[in-house]
Protein backbone atom coordinates (compact mmCIF):
# COMPACT_ATOMS: atom_id res chain seq x y z
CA UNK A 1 0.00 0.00 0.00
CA UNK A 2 1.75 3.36 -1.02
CA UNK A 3 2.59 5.80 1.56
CA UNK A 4 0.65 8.79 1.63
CA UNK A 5 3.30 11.75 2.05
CA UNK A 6 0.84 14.74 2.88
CA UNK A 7 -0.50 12.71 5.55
CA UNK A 8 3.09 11.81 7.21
CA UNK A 9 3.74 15.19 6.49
CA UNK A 10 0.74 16.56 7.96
CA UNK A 11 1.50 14.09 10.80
CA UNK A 12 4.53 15.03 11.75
CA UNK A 13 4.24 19.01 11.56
CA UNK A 14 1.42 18.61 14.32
CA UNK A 15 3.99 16.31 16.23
CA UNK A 16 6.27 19.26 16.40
CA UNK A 17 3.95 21.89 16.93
CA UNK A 18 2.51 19.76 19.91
CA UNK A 19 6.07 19.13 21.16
CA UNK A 20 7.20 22.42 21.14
CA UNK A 21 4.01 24.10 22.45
CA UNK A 22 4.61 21.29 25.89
CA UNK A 23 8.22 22.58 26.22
CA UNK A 24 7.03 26.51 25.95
CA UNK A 25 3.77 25.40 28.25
CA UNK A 26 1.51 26.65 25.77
CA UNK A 27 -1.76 28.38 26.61
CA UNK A 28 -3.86 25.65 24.34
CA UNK A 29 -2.69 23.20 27.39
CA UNK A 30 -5.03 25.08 29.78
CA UNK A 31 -8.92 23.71 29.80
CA UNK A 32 -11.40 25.94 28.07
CA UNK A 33 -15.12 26.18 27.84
CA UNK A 34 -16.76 23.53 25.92
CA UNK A 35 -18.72 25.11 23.54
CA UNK A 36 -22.26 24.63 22.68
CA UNK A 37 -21.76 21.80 19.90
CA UNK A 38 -19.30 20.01 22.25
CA UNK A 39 -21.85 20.46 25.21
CA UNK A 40 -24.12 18.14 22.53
CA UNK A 41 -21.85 15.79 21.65
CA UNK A 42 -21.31 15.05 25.42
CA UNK A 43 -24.54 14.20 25.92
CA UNK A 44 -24.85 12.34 22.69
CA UNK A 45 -22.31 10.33 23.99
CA UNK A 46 -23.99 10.07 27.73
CA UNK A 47 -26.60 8.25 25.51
CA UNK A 48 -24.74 4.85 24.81
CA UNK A 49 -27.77 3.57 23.34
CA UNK A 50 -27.88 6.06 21.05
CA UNK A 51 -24.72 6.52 19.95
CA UNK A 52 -22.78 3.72 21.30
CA UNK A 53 -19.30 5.34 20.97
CA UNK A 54 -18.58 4.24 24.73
CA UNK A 55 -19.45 0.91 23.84
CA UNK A 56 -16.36 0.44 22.02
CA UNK A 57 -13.84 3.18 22.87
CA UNK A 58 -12.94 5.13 26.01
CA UNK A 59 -13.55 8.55 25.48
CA UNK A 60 -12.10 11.25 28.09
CA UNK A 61 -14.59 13.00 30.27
CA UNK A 62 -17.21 9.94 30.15
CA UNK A 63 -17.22 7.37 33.04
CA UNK A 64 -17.01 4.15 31.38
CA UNK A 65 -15.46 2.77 27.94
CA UNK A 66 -15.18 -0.09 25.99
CA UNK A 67 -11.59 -1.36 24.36
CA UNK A 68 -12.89 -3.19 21.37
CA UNK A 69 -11.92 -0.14 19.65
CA UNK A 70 -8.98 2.72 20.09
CA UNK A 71 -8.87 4.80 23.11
CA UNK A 72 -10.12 8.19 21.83
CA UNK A 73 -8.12 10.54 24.54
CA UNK A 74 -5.65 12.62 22.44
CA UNK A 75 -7.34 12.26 19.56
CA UNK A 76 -7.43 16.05 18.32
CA UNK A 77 -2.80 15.19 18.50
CA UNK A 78 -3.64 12.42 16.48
CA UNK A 79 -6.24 13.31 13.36
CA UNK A 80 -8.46 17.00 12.07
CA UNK A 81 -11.86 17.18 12.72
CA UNK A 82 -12.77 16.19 8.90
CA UNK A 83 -10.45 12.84 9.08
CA UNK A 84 -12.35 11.98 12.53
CA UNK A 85 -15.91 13.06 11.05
CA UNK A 86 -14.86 10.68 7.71
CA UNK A 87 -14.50 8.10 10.08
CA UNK A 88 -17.51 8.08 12.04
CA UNK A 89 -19.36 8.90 9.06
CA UNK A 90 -18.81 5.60 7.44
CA UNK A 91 -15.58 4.09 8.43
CA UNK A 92 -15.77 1.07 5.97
CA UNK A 93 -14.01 3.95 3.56
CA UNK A 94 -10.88 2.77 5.25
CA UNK A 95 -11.55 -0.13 6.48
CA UNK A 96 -14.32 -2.28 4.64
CA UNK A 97 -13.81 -5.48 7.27
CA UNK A 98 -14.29 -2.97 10.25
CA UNK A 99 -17.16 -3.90 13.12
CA UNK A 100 -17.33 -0.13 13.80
CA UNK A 101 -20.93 0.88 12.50
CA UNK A 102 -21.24 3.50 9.69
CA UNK A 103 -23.16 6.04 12.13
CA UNK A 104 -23.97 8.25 8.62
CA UNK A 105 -24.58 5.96 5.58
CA UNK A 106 -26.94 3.52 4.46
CA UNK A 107 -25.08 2.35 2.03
CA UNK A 108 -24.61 -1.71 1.82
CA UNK A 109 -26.71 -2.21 5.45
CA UNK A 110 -27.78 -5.68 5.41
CA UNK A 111 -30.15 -7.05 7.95
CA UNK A 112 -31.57 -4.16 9.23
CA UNK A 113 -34.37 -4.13 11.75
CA UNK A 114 -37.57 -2.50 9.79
CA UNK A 115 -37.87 -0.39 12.19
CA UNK A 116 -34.45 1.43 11.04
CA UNK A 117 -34.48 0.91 7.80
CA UNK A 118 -33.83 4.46 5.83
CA UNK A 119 -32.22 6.05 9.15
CA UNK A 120 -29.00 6.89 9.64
CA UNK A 121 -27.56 6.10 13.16
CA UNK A 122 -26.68 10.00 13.92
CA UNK A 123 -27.71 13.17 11.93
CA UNK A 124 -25.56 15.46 10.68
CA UNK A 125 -25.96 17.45 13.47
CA UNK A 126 -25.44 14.92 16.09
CA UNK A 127 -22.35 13.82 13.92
CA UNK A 128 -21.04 17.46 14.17
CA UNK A 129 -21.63 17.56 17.86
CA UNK A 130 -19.73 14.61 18.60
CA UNK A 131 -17.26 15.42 16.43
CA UNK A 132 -16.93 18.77 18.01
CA UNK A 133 -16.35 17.12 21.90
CA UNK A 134 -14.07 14.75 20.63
CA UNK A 135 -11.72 17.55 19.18
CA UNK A 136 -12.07 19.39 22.59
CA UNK A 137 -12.15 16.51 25.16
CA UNK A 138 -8.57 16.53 26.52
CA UNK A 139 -8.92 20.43 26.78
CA UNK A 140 -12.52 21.12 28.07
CA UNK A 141 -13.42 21.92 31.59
CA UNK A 142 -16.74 20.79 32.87
């Protein structure tokens, strides 16, 4: 599989920046105000029914996790907020043998209780919102 330079590039430039914002005890570091869309996304997550992010992952800020799937604390070091909403979207874009559920795409849904059928886990708002506290979680203060 070929290596995709922008991305390793992209990589490490926010490795840097990250590392030399620590040693200069950058402001970022300090917590800040969730905003309103993260606020949403908390309590998207809060529903594990609903969501079921927890189910899988442990997500900073939220009591319980699962470890099926990657922790998600650091994960605004680690990927943008487009990468992590293409993922969550429909993740079978990158990985087509993945048991995370495409939370935005009814695309090639087998099996699907008729009661679903046409709905999409998460809007795009509800999407946005979680998208938006995951970005923020290692930073946020209640």
């Amino acid at each position: 599989m070929p290596v995709d330079r922008s991305l390793v590039a992209r990589r490490v430039a926010m490795a840097l920046a990250v590392a030399t914002c620590l040693v200069q005890g950058a402001a970022w570091a300090e917590p800040v105000p969730a905003s309103e869309a993260a606020q949403r996304g908390f309590q998207l997550l809060l529903l594990r029914q609903d969501s079921g992010c927890v189910l899988c992952h442990r997500i900073p800020g939220l009591p319980v996790g699962g470890d099926i799937g990657p922790s998600l604390e650091g994960l605004s070091a680690r990927a943008s907020a487009p990468e992590v909403r293409q993922r969550i979207a429909d993740p079978r874009r990158f990985n087509p043998l993945t048991l995370m559920p495409a939370y935005l795409s009814l695309t090639g849904l087998t099996n699907v209780a008729q009661a679903y059928q046409g709905k999409t886990i998460l809007t795009e708002q509800g999407l946005d919102d979680i998208v938006a506290y995951l970005m923020q979680s290692d930073r946020v203060r209640p």
